[in-house]
N, C-alpha and C. Protein backbone atom coordinates (compact mmCIF):
# COMPACT_ATOMS: atom_id res chain seq x y z
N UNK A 1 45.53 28.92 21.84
CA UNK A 1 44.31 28.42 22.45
C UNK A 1 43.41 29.61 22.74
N UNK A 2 41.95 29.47 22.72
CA UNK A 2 40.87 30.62 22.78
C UNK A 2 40.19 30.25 24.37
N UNK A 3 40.80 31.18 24.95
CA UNK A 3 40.08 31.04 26.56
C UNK A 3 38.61 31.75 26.39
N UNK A 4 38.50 32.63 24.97
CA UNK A 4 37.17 33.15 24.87
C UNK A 4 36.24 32.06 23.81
N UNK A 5 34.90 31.78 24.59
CA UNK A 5 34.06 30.67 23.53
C UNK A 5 33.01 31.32 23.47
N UNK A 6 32.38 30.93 21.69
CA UNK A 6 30.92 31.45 21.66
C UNK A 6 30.06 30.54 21.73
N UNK A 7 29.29 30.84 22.48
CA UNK A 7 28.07 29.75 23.26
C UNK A 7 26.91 30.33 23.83
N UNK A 8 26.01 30.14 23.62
CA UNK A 8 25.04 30.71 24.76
C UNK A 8 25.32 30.34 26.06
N UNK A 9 24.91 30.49 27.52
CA UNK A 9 25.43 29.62 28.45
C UNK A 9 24.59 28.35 28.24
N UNK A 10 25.79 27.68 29.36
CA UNK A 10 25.03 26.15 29.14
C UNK A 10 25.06 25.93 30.81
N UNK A 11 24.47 24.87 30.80
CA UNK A 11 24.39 24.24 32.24
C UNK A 11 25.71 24.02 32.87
N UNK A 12 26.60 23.65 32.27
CA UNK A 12 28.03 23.27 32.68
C UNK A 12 28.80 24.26 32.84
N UNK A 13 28.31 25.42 32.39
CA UNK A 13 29.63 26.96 32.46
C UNK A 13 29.08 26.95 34.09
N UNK A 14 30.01 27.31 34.48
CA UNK A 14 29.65 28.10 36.01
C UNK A 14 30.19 29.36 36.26
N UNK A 15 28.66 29.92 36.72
CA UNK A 15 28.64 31.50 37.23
C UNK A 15 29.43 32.04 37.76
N UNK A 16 29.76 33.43 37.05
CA UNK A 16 30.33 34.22 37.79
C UNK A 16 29.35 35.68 38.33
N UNK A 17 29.57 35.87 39.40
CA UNK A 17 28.36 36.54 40.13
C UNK A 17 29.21 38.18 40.49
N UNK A 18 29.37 38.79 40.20
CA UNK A 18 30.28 40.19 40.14
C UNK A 18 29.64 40.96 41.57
N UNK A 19 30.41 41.23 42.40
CA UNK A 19 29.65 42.19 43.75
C UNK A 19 30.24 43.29 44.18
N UNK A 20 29.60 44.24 44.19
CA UNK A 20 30.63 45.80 44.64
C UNK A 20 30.45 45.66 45.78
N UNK A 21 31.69 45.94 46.56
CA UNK A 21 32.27 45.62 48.21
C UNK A 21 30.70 46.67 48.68
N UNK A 22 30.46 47.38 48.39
CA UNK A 22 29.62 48.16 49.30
C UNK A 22 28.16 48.03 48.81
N UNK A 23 27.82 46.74 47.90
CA UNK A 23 26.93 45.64 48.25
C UNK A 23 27.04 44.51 48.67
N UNK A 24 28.24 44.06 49.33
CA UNK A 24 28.34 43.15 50.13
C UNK A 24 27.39 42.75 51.42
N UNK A 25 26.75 43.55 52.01
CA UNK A 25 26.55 43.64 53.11
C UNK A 25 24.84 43.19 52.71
N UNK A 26 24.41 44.03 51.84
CA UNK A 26 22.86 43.31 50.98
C UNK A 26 22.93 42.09 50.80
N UNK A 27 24.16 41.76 49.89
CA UNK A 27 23.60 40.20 49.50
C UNK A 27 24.17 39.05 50.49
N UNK A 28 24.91 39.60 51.62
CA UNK A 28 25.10 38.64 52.72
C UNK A 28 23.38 38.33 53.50
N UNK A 29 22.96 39.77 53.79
CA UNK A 29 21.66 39.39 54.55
C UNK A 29 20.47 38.95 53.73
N UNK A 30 20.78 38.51 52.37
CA UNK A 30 19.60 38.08 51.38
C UNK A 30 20.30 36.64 51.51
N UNK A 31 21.28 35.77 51.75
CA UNK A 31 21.86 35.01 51.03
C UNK A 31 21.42 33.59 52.33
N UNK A 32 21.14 32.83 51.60
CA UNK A 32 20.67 31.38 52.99
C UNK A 32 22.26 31.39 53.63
N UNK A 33 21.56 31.35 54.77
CA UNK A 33 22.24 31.12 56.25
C UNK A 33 23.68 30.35 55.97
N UNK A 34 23.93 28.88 55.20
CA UNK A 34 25.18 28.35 54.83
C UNK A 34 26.00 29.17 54.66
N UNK A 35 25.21 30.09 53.02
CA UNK A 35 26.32 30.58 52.29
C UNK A 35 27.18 32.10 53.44
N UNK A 36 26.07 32.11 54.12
CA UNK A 36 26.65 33.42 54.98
C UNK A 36 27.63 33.26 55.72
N UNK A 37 27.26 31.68 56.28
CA UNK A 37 28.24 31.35 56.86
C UNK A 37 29.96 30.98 55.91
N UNK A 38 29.76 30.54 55.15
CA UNK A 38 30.62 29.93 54.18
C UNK A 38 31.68 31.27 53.75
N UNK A 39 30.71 32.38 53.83
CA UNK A 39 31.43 33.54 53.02
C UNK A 39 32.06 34.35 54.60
N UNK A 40 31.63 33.85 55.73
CA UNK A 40 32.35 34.71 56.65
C UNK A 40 33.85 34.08 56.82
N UNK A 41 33.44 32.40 57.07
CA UNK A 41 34.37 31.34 57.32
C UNK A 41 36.04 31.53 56.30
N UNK A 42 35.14 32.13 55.10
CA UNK A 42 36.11 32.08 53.86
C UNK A 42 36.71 33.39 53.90
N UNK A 43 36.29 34.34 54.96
CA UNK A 43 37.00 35.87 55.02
C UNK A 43 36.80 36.91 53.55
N UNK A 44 35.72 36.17 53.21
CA UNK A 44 35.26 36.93 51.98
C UNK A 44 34.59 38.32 52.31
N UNK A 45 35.05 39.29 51.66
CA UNK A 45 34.59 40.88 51.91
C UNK A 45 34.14 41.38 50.71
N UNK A 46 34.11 40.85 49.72
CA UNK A 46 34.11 41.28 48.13
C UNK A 46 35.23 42.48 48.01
N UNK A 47 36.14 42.35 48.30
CA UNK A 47 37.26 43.64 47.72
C UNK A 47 37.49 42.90 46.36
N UNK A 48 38.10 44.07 45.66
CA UNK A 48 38.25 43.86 44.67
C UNK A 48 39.51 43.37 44.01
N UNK A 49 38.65 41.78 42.92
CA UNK A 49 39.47 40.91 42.90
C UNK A 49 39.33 39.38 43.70
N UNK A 50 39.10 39.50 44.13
CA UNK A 50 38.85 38.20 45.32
C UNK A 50 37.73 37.48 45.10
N UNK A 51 37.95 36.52 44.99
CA UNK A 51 36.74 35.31 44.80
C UNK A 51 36.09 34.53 45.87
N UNK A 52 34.84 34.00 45.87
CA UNK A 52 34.16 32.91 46.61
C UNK A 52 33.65 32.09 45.82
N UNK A 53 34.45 30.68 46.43
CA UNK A 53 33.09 29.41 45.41
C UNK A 53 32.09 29.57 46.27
N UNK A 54 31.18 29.34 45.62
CA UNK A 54 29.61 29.12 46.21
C UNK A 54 29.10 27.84 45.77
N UNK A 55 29.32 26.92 47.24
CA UNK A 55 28.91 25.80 46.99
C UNK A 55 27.33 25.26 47.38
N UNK A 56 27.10 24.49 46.03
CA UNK A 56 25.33 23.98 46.18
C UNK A 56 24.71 23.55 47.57
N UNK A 57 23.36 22.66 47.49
CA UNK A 57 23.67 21.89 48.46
C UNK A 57 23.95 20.51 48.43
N UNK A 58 24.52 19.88 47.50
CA UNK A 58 25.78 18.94 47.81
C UNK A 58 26.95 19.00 47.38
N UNK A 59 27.51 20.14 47.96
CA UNK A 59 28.54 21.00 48.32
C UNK A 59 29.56 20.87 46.87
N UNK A 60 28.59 20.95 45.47
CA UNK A 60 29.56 21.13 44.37
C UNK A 60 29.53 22.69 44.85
N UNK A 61 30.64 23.01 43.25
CA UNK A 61 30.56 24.66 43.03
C UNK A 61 29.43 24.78 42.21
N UNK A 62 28.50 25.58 42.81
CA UNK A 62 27.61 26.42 41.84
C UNK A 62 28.08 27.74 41.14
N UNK A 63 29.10 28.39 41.54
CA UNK A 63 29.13 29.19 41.08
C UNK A 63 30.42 30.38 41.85
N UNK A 64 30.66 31.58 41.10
CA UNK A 64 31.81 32.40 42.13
C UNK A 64 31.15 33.80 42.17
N UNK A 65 31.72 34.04 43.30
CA UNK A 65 31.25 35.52 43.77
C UNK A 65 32.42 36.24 43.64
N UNK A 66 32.49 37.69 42.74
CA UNK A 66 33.87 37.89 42.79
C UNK A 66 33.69 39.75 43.53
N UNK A 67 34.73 40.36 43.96
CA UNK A 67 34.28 41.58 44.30
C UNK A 67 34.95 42.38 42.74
N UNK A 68 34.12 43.20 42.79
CA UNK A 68 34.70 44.20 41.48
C UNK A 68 35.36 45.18 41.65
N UNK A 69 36.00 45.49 40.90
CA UNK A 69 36.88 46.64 40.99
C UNK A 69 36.03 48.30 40.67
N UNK A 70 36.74 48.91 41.46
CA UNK A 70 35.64 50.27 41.63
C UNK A 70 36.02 50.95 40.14
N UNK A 71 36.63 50.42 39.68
CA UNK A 71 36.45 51.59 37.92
C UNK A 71 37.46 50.10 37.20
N UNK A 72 36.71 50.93 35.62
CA UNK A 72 37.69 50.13 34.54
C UNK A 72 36.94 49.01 34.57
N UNK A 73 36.18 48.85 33.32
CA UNK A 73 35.39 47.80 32.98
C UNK A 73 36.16 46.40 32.67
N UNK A 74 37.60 46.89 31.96
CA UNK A 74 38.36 45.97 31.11
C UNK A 74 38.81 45.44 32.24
N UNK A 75 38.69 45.78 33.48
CA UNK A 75 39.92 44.95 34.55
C UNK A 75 39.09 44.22 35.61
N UNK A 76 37.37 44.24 35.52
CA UNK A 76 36.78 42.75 36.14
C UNK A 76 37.16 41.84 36.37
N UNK A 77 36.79 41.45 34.99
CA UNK A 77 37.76 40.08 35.32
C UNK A 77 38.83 39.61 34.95
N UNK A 78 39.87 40.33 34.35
CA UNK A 78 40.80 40.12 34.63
C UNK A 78 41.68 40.34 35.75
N UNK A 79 41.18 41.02 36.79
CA UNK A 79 41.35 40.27 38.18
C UNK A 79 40.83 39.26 38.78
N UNK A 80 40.20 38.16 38.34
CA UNK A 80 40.19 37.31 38.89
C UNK A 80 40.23 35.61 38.07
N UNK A 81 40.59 36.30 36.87
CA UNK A 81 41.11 34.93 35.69
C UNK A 81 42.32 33.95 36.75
N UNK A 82 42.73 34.69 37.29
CA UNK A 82 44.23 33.93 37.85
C UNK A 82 43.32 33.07 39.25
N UNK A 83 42.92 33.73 39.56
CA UNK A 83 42.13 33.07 40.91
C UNK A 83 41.33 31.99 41.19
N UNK A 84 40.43 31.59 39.35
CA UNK A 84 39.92 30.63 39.48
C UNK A 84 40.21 29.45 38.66
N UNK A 85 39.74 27.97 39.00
CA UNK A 85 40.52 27.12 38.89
C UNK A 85 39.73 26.63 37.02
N UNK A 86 40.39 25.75 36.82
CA UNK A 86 40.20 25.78 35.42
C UNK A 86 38.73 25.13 35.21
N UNK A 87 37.97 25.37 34.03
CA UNK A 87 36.98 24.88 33.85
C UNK A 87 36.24 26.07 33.13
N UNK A 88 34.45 26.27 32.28
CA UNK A 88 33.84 26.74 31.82
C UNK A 88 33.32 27.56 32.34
N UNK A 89 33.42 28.93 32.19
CA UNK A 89 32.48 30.05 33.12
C UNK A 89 31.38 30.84 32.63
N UNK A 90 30.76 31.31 32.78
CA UNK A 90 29.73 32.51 31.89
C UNK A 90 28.82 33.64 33.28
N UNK A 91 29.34 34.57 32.63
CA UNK A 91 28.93 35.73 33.42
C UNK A 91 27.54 35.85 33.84
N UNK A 92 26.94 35.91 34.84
CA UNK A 92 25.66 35.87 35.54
C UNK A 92 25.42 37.77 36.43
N UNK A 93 25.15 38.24 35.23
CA UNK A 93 24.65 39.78 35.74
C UNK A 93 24.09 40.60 35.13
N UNK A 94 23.90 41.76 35.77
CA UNK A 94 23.30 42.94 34.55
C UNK A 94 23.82 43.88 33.88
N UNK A 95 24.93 43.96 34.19
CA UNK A 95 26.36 44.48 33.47
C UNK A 95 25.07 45.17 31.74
N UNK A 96 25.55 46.05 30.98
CA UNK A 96 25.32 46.35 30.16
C UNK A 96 26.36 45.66 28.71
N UNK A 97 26.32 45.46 27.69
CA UNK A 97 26.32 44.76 26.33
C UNK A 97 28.33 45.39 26.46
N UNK A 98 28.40 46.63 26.59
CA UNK A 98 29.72 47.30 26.46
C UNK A 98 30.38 47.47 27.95
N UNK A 99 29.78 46.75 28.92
CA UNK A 99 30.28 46.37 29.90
C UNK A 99 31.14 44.66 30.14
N UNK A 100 29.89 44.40 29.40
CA UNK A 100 30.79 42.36 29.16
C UNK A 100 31.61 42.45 28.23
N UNK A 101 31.14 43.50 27.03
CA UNK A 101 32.37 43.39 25.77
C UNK A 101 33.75 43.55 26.74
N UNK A 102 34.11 44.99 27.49
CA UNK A 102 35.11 45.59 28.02
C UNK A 102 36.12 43.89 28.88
N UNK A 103 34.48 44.01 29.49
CA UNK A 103 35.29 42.56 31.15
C UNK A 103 35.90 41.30 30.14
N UNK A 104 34.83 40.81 28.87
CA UNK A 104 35.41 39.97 28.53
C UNK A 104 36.71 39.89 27.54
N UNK A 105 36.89 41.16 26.94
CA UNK A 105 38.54 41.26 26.51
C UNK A 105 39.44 41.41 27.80
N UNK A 106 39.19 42.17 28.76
CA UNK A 106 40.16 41.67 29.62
C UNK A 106 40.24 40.47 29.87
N UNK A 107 39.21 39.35 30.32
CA UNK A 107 39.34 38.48 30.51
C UNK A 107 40.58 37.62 29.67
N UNK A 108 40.27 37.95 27.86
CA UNK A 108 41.03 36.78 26.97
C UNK A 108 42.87 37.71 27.26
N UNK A 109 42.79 39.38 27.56
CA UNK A 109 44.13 39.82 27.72
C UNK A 109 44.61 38.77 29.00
N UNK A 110 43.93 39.43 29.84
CA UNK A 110 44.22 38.16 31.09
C UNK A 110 45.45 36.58 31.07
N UNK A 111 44.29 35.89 29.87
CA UNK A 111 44.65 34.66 29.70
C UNK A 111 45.85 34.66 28.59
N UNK A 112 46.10 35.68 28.18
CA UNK A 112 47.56 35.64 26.97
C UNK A 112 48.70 34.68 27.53
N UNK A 113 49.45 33.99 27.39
CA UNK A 113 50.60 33.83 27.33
C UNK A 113 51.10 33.48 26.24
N UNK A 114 52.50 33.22 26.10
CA UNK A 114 53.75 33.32 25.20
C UNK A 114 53.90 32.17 25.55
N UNK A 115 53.79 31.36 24.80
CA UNK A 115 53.76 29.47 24.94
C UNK A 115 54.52 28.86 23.53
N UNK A 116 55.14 30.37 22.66
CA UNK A 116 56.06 29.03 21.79
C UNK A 116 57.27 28.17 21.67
N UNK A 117 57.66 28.59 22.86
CA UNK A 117 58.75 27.71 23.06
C UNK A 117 58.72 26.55 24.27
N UNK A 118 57.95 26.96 25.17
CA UNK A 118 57.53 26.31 26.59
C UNK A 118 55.78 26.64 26.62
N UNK A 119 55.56 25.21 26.41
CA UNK A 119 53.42 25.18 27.32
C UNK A 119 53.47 25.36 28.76
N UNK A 120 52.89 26.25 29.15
CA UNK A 120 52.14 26.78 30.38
C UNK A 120 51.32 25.82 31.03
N UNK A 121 51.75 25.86 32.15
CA UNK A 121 50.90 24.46 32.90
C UNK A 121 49.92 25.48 33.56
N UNK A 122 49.24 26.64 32.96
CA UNK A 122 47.87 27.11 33.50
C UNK A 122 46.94 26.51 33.37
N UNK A 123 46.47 26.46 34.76
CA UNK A 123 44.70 25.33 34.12
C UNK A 123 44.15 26.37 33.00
N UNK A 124 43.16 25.67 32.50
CA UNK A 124 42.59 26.30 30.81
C UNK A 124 41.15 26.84 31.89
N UNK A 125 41.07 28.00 31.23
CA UNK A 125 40.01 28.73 31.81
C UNK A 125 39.46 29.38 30.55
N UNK A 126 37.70 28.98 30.55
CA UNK A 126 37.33 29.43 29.61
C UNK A 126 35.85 30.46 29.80
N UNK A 127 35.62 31.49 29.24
CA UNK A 127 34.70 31.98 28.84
C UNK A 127 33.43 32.31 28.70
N UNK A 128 32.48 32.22 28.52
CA UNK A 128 31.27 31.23 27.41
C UNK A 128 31.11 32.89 26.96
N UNK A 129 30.77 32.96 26.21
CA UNK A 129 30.07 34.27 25.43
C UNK A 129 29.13 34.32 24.67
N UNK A 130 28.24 35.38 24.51
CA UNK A 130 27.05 35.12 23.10
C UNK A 130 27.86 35.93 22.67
N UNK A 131 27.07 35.61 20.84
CA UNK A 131 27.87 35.49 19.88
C UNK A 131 27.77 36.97 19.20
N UNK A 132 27.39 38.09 19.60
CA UNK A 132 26.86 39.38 19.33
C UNK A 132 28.58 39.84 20.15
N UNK A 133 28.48 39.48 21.35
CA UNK A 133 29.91 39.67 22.11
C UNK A 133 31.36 39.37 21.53
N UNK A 134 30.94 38.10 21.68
CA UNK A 134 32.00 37.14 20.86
C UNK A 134 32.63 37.80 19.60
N UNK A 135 32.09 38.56 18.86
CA UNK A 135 32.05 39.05 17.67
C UNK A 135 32.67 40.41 17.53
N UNK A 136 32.33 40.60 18.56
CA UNK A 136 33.64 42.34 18.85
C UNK A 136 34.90 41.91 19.45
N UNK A 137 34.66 40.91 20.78
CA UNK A 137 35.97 40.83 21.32
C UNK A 137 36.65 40.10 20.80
N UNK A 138 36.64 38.81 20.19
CA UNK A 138 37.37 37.87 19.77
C UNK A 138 38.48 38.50 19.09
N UNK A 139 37.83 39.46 17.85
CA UNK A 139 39.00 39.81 16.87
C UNK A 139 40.21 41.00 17.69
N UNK A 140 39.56 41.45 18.45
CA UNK A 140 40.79 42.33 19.33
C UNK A 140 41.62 41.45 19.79
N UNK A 141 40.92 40.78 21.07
CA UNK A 141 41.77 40.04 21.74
C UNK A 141 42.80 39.14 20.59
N UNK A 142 42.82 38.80 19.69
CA UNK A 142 43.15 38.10 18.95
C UNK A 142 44.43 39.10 18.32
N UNK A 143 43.95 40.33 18.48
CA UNK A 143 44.70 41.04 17.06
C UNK A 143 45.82 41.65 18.72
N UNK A 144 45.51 41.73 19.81
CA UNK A 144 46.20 42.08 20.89
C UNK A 144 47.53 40.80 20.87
N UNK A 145 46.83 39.41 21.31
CA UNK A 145 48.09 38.91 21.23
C UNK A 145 48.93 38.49 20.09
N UNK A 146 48.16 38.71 19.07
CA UNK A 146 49.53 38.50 17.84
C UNK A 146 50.46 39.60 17.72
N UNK A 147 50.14 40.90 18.63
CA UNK A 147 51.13 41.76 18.54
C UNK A 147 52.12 41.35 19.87
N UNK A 148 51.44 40.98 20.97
CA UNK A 148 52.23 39.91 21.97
C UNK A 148 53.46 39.35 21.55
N UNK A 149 52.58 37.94 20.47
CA UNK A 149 53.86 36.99 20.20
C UNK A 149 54.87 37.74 19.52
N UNK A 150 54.60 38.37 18.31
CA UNK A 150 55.07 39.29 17.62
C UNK A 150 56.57 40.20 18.74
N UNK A 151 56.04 40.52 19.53
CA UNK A 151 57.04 41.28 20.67
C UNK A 151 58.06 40.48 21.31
N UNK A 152 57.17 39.66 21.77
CA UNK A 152 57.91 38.59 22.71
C UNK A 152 58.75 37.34 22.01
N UNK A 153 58.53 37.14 20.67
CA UNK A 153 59.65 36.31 20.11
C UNK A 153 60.78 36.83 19.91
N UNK A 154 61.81 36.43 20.28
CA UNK A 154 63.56 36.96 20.18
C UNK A 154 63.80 37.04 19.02
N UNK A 155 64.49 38.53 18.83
CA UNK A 155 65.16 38.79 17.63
C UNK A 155 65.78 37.91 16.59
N UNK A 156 65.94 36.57 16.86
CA UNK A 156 66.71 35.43 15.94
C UNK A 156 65.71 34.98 15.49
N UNK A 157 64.59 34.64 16.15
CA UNK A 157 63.35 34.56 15.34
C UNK A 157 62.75 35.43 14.93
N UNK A 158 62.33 36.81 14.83
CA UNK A 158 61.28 37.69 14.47
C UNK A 158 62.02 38.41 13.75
N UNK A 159 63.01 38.51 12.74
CA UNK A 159 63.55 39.22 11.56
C UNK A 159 62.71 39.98 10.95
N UNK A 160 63.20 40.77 10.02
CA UNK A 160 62.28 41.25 8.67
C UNK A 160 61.28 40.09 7.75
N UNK A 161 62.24 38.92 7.78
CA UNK A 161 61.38 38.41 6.82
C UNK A 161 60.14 37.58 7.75
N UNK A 162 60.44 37.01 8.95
CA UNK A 162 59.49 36.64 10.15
C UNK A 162 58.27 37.66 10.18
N UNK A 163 58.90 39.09 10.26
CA UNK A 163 57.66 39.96 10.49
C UNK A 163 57.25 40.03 9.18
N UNK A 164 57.50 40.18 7.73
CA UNK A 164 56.96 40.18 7.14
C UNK A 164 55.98 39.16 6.41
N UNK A 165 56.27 37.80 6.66
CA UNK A 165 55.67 36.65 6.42
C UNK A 165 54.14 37.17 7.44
N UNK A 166 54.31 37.32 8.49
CA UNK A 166 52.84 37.79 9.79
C UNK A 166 52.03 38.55 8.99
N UNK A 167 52.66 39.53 8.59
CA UNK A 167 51.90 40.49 7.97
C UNK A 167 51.19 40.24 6.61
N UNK A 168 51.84 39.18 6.34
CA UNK A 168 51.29 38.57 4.65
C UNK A 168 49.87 37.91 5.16
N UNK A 169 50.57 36.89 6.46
CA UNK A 169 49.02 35.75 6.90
C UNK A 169 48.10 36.88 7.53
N UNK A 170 48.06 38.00 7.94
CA UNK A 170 47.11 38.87 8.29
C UNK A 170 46.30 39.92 6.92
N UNK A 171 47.37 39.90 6.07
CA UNK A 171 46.64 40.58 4.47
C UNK A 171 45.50 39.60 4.49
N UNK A 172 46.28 37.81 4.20
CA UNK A 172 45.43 37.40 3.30
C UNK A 172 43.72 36.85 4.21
N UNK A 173 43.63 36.96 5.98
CA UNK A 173 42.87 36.58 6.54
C UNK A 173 41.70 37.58 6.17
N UNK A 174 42.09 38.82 5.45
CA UNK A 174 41.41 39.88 5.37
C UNK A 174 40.69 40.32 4.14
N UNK A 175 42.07 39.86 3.36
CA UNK A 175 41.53 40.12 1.73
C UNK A 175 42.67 41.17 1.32
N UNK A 176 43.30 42.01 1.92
CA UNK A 176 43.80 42.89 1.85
C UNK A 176 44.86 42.77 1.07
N UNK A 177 45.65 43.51 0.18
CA UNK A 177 46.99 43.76 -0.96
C UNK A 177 47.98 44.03 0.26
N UNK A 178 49.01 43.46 0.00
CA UNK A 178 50.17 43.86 0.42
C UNK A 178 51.37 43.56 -0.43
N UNK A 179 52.35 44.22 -0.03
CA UNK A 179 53.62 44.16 -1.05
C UNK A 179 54.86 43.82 -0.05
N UNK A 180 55.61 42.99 -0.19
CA UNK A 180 56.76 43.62 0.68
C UNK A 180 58.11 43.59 -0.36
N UNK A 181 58.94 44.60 -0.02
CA UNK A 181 59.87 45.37 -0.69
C UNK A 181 61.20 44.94 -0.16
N UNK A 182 62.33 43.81 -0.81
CA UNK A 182 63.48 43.42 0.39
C UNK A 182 64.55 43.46 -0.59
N UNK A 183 65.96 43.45 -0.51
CA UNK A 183 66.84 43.25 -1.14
C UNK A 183 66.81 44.55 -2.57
N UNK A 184 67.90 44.19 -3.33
CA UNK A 184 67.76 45.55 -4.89
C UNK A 184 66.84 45.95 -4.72
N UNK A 185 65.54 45.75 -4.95
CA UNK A 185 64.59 46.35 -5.16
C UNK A 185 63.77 47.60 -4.08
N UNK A 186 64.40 47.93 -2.93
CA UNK A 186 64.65 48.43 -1.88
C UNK A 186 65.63 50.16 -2.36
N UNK A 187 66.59 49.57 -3.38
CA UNK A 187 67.40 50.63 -4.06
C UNK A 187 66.28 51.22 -5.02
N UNK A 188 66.37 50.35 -5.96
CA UNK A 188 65.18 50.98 -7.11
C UNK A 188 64.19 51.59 -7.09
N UNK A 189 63.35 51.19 -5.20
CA UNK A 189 62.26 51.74 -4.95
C UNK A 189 62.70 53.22 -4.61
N UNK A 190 63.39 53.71 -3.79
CA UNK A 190 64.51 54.66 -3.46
C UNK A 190 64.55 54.62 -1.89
N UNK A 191 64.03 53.58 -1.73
CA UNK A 191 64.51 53.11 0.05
C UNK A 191 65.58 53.35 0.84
């Protein structure tokens, strides 16, 4: 499953609002009186990692306030993938182009699991990305957890010929020649 989607945002993703703890204190005294209240009530400090829903005024979620982490672009949000509840998200900031690339592969590392033998009852948490983004991270994140499953399947499953079959469906996604070399021909080659 792709917790990363390409989309422009839409009305239905809901914001994620990124805050460094030591602008906390700005956007409390900019923020209407509720939410100030809402965010004291909720013991929200923006440390990093920690979330706030920010509810409208008829008290849906509009959106989350998360605190950021003081370094390491890749680990935004993937501190706080676990924290929020399932549904469509899209980043609401000024972050730079190789700042969302970084947050949003953490994000899809984040969401990896190892689900072939047992499905994960994680709510599905998704993404939204433009497609300039989408287009760098997807294929990492992608090429990250097939080395995942790859790891994490038990030796009775992931043999020579298991790993080598992977490596065939990754030639041919590419275009790429490959050979694989098993049995006599292993001698002959001088293996």
């Amino acid at each position: 499953m792709s917790y990363l989607v390409i989309e422009e945002n839409t009305p239905a993703a809901i914001a994620l609002l990124p805050l460094r703890k030591s602008e906390f204190k700005t956007w409390e005294g900019s923020a209407p009186a509720r939410l100030q209240r809402w965010a004291k009530a909720s013991g929200f400090e923006a440390r990093p990692g920690q979330c706030l829903a920010l509810p409208d005024e008829e008290g849906n979620i509009s959106g989350y306030l998360f605190g950021m982490q003081e370094e390491g672009w890749l680990f935004q949000l993937a501190a706080v993938w676990r924290e929020l509840p399932a549904g469509q998200y899209a980043l609401s900031c000024d972050w730079t182009r190789e700042q969302v690339c970084q947050a949003s592969l953490g994000w899809g590392l984040a969401a990896y699991r190892f689900d072939r033998y047992r499905k994960n009852g994680q709510p599905v948490r998704t993404l939204q990305l433009p497609a300039d983004v989408a287009a760098w991270v997807q294929p990492l994140c992608a090429a990250q957890c097939l080395v995942r499953d790859l790891v994490n399947t038990p030796t009775e499953h992931m043999g020579p010929a298991e790993l080598s079959d992977a490596a065939l469906a990754e030639s041919d996604c590419f275009g790429a020649r490959l050979r694989v070399i098993t049995g006599e021909e292993l001698l002959s080659e001088n293996f």
